[in-house]
C-alpha atoms as a PDB file:
ATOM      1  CA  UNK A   1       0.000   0.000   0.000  1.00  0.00           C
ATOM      2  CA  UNK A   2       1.259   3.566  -0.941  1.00  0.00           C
ATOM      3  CA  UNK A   3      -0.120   6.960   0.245  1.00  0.00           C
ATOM      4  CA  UNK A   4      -0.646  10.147  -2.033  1.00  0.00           C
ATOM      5  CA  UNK A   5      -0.058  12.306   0.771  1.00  0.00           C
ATOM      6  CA  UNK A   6       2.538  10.490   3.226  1.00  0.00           C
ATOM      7  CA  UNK A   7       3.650  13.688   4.949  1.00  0.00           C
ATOM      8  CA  UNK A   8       0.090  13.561   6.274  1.00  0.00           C
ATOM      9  CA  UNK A   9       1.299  10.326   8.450  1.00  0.00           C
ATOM     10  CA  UNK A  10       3.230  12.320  10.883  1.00  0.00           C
ATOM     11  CA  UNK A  11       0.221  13.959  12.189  1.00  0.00           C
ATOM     12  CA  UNK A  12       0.227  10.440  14.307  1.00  0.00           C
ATOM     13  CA  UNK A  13       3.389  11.175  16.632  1.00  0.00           C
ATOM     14  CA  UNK A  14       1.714  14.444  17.761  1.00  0.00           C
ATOM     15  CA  UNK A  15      -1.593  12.616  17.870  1.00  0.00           C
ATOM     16  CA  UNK A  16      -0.177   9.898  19.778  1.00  0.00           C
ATOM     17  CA  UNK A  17       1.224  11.738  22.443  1.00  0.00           C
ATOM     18  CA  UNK A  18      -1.746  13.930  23.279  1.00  0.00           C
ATOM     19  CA  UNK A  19      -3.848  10.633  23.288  1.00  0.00           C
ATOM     20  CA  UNK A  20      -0.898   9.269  25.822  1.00  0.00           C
ATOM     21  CA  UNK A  21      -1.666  12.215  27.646  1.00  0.00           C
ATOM     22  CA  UNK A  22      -5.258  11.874  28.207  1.00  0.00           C
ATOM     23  CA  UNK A  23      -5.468   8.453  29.219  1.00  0.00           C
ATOM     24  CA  UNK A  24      -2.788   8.907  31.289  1.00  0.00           C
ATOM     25  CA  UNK A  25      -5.075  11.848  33.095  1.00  0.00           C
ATOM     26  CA  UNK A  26      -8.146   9.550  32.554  1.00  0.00           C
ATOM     27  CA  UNK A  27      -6.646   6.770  34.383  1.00  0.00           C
ATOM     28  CA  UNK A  28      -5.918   8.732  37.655  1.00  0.00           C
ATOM     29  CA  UNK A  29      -8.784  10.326  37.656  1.00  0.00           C
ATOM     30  CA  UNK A  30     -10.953   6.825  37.652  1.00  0.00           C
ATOM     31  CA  UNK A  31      -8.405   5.603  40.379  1.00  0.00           C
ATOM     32  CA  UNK A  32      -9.443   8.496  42.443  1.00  0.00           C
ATOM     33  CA  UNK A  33     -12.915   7.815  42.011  1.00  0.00           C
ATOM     34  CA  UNK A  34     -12.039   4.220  42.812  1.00  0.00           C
ATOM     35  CA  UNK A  35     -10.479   5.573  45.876  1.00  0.00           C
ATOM     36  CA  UNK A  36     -12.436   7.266  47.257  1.00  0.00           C
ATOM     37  CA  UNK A  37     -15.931   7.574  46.433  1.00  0.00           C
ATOM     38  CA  UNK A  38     -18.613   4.668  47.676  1.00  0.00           C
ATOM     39  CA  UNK A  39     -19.900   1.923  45.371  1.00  0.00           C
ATOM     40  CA  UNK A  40     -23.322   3.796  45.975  1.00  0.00           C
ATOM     41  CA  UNK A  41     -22.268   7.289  44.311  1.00  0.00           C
ATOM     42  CA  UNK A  42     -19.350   6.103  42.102  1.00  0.00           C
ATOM     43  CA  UNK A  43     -21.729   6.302  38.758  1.00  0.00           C
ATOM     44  CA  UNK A  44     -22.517   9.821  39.350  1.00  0.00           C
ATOM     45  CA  UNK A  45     -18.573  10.673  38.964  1.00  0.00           C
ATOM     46  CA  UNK A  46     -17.611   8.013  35.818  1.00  0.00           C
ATOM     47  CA  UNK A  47     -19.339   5.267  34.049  1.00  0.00           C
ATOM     48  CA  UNK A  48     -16.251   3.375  33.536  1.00  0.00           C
ATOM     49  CA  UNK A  49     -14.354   0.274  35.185  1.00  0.00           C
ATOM     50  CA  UNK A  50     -10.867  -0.238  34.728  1.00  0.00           C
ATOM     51  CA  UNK A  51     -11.614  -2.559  32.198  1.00  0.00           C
ATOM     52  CA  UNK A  52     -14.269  -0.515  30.120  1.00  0.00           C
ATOM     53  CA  UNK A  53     -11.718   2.884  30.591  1.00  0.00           C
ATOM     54  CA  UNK A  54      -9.054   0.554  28.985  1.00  0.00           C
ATOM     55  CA  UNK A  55     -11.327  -0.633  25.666  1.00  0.00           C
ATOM     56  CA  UNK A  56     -12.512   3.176  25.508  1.00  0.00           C
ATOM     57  CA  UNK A  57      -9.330   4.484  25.646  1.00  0.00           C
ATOM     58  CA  UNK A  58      -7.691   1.714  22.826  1.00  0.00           C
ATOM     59  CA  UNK A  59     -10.692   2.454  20.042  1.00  0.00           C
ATOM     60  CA  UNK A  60     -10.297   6.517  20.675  1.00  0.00           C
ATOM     61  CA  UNK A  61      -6.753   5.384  19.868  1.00  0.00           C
ATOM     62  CA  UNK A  62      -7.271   3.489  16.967  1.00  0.00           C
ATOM     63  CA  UNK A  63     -10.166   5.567  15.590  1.00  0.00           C
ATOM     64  CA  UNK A  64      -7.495   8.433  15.627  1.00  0.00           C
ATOM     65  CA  UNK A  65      -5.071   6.471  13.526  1.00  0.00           C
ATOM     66  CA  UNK A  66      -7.352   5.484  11.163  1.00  0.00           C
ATOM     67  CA  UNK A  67      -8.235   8.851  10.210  1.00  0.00           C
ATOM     68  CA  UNK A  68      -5.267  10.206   9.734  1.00  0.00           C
ATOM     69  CA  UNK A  69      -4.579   7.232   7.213  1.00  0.00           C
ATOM     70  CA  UNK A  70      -7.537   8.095   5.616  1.00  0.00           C
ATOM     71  CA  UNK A  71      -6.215  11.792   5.176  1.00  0.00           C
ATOM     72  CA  UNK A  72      -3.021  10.454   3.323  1.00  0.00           C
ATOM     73  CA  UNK A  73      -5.643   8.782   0.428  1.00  0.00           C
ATOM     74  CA  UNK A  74      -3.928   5.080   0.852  1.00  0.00           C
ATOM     75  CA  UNK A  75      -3.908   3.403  -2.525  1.00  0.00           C
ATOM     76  CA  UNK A  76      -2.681   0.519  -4.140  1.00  0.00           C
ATOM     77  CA  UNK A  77       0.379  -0.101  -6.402  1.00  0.00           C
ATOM     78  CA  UNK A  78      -1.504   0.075  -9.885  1.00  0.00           C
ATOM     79  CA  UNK A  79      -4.410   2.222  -9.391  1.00  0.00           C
ATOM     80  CA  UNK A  80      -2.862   5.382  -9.684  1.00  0.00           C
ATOM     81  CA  UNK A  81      -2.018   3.751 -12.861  1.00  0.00           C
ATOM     82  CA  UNK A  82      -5.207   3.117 -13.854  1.00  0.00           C
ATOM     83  CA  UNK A  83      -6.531   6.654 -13.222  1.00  0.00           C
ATOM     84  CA  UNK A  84      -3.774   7.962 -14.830  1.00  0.00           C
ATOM     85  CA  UNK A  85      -4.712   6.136 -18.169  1.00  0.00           C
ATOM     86  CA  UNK A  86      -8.145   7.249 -17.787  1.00  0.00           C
ATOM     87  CA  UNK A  87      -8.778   9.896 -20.231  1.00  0.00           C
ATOM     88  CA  UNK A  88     -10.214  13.414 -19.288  1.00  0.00           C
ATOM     89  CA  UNK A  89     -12.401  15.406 -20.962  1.00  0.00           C
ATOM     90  CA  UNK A  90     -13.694  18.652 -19.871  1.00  0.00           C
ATOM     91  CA  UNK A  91     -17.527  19.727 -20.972  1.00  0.00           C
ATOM     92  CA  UNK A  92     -17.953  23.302 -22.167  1.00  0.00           C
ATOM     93  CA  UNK A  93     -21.495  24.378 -22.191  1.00  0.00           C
ATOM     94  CA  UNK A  94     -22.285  27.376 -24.111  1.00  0.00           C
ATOM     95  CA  UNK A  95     -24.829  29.157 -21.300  1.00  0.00           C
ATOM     96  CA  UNK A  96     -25.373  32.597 -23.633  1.00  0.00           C
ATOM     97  CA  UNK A  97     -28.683  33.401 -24.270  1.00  0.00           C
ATOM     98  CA  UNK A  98     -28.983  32.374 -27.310  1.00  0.00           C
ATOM     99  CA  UNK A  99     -29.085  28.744 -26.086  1.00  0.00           C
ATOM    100  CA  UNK A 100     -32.451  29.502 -25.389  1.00  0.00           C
ATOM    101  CA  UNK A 101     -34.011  29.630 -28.708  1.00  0.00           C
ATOM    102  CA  UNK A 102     -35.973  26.640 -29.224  1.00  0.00           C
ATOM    103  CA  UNK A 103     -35.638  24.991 -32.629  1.00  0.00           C
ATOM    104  CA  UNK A 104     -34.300  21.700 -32.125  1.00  0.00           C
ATOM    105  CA  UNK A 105     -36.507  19.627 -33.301  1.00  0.00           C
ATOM    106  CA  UNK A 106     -37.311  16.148 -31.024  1.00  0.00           C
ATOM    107  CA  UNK A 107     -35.421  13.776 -32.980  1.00  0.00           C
ATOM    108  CA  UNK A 108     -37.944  10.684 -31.592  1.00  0.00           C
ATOM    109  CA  UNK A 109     -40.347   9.860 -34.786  1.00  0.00           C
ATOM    110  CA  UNK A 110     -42.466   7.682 -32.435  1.00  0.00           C
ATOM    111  CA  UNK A 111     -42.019   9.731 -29.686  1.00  0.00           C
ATOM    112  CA  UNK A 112     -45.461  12.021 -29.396  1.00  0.00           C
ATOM    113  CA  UNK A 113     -46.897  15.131 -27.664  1.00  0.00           C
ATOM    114  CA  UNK A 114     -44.181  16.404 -25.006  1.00  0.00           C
ATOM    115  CA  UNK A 115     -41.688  13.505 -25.342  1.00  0.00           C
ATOM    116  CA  UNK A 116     -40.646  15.122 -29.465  1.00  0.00           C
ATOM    117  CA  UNK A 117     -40.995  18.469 -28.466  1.00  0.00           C
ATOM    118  CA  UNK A 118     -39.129  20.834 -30.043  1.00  0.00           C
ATOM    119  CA  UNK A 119     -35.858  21.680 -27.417  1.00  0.00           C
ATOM    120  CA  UNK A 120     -33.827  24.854 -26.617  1.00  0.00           C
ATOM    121  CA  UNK A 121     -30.494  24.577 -27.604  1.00  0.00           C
ATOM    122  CA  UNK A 122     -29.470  24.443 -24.051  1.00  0.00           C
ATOM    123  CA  UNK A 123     -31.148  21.212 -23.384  1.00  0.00           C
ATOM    124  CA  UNK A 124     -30.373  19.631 -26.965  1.00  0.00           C
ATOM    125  CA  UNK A 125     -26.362  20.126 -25.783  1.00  0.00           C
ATOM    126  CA  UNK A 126     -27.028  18.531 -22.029  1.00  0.00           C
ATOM    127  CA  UNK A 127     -28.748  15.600 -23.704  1.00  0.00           C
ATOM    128  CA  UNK A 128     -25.724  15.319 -25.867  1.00  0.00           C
ATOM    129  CA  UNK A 129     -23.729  15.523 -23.104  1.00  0.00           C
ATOM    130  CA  UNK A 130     -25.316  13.066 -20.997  1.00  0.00           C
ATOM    131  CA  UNK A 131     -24.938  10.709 -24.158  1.00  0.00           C
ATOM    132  CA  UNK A 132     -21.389  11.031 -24.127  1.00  0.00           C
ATOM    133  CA  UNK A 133     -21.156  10.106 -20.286  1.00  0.00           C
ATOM    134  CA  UNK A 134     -23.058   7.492 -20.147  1.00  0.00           C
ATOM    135  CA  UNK A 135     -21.359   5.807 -23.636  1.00  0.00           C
ATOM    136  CA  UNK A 136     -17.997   6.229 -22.024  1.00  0.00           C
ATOM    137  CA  UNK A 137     -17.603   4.623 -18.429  1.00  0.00           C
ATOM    138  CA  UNK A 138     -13.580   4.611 -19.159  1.00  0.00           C
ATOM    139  CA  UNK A 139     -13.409   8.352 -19.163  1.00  0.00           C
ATOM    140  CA  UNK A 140     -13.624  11.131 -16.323  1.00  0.00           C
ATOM    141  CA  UNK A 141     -15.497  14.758 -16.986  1.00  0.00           C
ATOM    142  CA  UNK A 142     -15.701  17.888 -16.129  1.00  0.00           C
ATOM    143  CA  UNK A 143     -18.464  20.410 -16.200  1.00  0.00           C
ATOM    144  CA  UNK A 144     -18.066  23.848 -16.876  1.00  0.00           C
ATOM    145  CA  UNK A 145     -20.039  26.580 -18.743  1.00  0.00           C
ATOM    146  CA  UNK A 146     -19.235  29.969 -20.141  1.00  0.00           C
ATOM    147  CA  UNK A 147     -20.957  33.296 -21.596  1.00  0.00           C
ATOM    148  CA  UNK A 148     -19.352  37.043 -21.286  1.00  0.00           C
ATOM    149  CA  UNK A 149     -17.507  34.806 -18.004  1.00  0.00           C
ATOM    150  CA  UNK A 150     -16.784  31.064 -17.041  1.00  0.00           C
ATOM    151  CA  UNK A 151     -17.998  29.192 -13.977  1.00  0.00           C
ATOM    152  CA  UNK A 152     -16.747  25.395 -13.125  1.00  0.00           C
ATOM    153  CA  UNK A 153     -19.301  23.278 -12.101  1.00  0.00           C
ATOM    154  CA  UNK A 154     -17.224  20.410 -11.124  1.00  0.00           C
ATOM    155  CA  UNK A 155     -13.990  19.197 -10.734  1.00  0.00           C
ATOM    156  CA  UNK A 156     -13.069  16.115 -12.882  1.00  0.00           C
ATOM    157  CA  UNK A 157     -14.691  13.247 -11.842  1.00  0.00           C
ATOM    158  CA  UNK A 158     -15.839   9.509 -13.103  1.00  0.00           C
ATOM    159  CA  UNK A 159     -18.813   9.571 -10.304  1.00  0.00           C
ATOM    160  CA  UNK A 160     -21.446   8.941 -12.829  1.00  0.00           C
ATOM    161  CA  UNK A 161     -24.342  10.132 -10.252  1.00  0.00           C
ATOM    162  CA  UNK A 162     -22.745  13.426  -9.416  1.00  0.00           C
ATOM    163  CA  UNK A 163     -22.067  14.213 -13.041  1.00  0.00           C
ATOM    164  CA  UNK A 164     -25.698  13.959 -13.901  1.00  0.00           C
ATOM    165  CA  UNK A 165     -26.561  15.834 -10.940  1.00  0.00           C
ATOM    166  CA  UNK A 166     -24.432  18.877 -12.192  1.00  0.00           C
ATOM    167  CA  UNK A 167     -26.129  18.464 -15.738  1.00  0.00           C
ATOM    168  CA  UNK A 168     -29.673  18.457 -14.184  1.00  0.00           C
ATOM    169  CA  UNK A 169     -28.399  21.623 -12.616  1.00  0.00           C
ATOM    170  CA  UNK A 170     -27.295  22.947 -15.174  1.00  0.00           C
ATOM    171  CA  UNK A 171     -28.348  26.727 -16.856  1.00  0.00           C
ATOM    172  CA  UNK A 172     -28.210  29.273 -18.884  1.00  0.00           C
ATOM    173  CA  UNK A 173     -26.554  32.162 -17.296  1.00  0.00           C
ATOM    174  CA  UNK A 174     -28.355  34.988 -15.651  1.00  0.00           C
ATOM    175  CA  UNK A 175     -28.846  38.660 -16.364  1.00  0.00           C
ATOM    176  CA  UNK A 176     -26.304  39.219 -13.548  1.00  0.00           C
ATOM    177  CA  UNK A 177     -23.312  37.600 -15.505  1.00  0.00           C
ATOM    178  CA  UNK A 178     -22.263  39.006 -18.544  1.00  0.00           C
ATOM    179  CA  UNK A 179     -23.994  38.118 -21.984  1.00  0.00           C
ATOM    180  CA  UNK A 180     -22.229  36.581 -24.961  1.00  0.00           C
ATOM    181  CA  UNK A 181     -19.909  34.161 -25.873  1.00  0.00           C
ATOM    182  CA  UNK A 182     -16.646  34.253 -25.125  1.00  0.00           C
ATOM    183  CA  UNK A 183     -13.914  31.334 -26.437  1.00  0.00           C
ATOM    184  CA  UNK A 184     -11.562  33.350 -24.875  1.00  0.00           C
ATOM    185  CA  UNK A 185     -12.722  32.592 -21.504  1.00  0.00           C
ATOM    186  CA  UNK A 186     -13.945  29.180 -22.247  1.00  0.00           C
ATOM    187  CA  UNK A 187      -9.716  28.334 -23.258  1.00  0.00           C
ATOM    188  CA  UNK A 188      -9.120  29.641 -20.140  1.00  0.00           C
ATOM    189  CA  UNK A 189     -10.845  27.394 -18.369  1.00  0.00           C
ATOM    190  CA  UNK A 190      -9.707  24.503 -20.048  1.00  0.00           C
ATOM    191  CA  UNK A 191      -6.366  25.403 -18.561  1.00  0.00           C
ATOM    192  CA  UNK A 192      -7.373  25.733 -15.098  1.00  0.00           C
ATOM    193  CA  UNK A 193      -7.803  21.962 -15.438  1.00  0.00           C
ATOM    194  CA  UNK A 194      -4.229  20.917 -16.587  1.00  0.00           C
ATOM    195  CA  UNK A 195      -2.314  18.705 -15.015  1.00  0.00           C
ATOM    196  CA  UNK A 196       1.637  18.432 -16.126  1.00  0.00           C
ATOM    197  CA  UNK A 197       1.813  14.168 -15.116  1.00  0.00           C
ATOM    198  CA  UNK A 198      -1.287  13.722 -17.298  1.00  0.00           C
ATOM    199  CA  UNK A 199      -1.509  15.118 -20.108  1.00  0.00           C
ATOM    200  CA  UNK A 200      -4.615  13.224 -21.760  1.00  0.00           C
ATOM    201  CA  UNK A 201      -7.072  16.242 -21.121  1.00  0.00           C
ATOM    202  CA  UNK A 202      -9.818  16.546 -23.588  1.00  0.00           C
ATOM    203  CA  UNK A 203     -12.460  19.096 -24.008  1.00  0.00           C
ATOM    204  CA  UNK A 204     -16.271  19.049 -25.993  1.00  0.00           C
ATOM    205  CA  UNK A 205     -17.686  22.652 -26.116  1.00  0.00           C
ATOM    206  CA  UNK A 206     -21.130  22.332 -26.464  1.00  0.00           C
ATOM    207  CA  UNK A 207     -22.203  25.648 -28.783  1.00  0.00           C
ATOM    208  CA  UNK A 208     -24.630  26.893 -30.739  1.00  0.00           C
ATOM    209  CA  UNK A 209     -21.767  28.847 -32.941  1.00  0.00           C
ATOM    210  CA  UNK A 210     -22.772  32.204 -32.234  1.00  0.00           C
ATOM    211  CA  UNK A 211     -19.805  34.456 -32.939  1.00  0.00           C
ATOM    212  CA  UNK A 212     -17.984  35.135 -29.783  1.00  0.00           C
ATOM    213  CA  UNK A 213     -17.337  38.469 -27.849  1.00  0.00           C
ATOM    214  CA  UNK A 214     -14.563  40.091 -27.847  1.00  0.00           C
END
């Protein structure tokens, strides 16, 4: 087993010493009770034997340990390899108002009434989108949209569930971002998800062509 974030590990030593330190105080203080309060009134001062302080005291131990594992993201030789291989692609939604014209035809001939609808353009490129996910369980996405100004929706991810959650959430931006279409900005974003180790970063932009803002 191998950690992504080993330095992480030495947060034991300092946790280990403070939990030292408590039991240590937890132990005297349950031989005082011990000591000197009656068998009638010793539950008002400490619910614990010796024997039940000891178990408590081991699980807060290990429970501590196990945590800060968790924080250095354990993994095992060969997945990092895996993920590595996995190819990204980042999802560019075009979320100008002119996405919201609505002549895409429904593409369903024996679909009928709100089923073949005609769409917005908005919804004809999350469809598309969702397509794409859901025809490619090898490959990780992104979600990001962009107008006058880019927003990231999520980071890249190949958490199917969470991916369709951000395209259900998904809209067209509001009168309080700036209108348009700006590449420019879109490019940006693309870069903001670069990683030098791995290079194999795609991107889909999802437009309806209008001619961007300068």
């Amino acid at each position: 087993m191998r950690f992504h974030a080993p330095l992480v590990l030495w947060l034991a030593l300092p946790w280990l010493i403070s939990w030292i330190l408590f039991a240590r105080g937890q132990r005297r203080a349950l031989a005082w009770v011990l000591a000197t309060v009656s068998d009638r009134f010793r539950s008002r001062f400490s619910v614990h034997s010796p024997v039940t302080l000891a178990w408590h005291l081991r699980l807060l131990a290990v429970m501590g340990l196990a945590l800060i594992a968790a924080g250095a993201r354990p993994y095992l030789p060969g997945e990092a390899e895996i993920e590595a291989e996995r190819a990204r692609v980042v999802l560019l939604f075009d979320a100008s108002a002119s996405m919201y014209a609505t002549d895409v035809a429904g593409n369903d001939p024996e679909a009928s009434g709100d089923d073949n609808r005609p769409k917005n353009r908005f919804e004809a490129a999350r469809e598309a989108a969702s397509l794409l996910i859901e025809s490619t369980p090898e490959t990780s996405f992104a979600v990001a949209s962009f107008s006058g100004s880019a927003a990231i929706h999520t980071p890249i991810s190949a958490d199917r569930g969470f991916l369709s959650d951000a395209l259900r959430g998904l809209e067209v931006h509001g009168q309080y971002q700036r209108t348009g279409s700006s590449l420019a900005g879109a490019l940006d974003t693309i870069f903001d998800f670069q990683d030098p180790t791995r290079p194999n970063l795609q991107a889909v932009i999802l437009s309806d062509g209008e001619q961007p803002v300068e």
